[in-house]
Protein backbone atom coordinates (compact mmCIF):
# COMPACT_ATOMS: atom_id res chain seq x y z
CA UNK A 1 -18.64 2.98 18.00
CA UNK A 2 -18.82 6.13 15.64
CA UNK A 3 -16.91 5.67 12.36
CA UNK A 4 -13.66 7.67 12.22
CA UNK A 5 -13.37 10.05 8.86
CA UNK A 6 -10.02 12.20 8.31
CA UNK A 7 -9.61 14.24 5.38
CA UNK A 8 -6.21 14.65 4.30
CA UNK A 9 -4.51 16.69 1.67
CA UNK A 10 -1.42 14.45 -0.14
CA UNK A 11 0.69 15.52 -2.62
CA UNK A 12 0.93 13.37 -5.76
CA UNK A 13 3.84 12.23 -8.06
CA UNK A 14 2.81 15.75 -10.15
CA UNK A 15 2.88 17.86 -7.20
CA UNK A 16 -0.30 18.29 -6.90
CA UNK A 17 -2.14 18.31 -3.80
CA UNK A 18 -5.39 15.65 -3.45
CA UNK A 19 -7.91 16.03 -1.65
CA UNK A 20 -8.76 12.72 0.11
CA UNK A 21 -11.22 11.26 2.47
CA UNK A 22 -10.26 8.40 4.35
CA UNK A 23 -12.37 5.69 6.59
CA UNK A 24 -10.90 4.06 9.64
CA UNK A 25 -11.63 0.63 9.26
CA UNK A 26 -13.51 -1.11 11.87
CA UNK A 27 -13.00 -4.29 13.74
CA UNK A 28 -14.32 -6.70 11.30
CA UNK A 29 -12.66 -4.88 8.31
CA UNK A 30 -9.27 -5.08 10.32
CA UNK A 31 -9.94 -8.85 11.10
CA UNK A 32 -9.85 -9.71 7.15
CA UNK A 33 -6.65 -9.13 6.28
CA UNK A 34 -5.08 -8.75 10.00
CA UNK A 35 -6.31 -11.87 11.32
CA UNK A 36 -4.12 -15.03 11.90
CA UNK A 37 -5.74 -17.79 14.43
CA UNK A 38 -7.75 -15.90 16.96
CA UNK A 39 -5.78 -13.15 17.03
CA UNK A 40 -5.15 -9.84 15.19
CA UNK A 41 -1.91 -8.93 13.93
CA UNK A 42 0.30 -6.17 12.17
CA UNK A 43 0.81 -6.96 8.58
CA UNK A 44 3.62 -5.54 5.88
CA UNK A 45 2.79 -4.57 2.77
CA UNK A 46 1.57 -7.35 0.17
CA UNK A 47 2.87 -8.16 -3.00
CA UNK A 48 -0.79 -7.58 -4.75
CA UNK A 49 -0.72 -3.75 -3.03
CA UNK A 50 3.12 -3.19 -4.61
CA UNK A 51 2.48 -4.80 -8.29
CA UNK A 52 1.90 -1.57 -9.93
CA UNK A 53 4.38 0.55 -12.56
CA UNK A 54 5.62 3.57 -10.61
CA UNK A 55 7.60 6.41 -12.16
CA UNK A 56 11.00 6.79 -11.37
CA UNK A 57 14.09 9.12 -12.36
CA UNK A 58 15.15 6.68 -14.92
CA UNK A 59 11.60 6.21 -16.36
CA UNK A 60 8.24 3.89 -15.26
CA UNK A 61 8.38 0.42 -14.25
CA UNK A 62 6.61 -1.75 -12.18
CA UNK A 63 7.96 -1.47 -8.59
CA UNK A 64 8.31 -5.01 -7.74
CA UNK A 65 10.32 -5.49 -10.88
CA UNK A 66 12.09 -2.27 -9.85
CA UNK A 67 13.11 -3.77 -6.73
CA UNK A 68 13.79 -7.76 -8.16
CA UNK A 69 16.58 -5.59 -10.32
CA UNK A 70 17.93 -3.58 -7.51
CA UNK A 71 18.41 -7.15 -5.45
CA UNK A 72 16.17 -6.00 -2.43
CA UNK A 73 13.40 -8.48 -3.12
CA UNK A 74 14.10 -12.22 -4.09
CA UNK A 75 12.06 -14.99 -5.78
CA UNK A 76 10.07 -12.19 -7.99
CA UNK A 77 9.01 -14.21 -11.53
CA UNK A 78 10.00 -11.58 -13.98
């Protein structure tokens, strides 16, 4: 199976426009996260993948602390 490569312009919190190249995983790439028994499932976003300061109206802050605040995410050790 050929590897799948898109290149994709996004537009960044500055509005500027990135160029970026992005990889299709394969099957075993999938399997390491996506796997649970023998089969392969759909995932949500992970805590590790949202634990980063974002900038917001009211100034930067980590966006699961963001969210802890707001009351949409429970549980989050502050």
């Amino acid at each position: 199976m050929q590897e799948k490569l898109y290149l994709l312009n996004l537009l960044n919190n500055e509005g500027d426009i990135q160029n970026v190249r992005y990889r299709v995983p394969n099957i075993n790439q999938c399997k390491e996260c996506h796997q649970s028994g023998k089969t392969i499932k759909p995932i949500g976003p992970k805590a590790r993948n949202l634990d980063k300061d974002v900038a917001y109206e009211d100034g930067v802050m980590n966006q699961l602390k963001k969210w802890h605040k707001q009351g949409w995410i429970k549980g989050y050790a502050i």
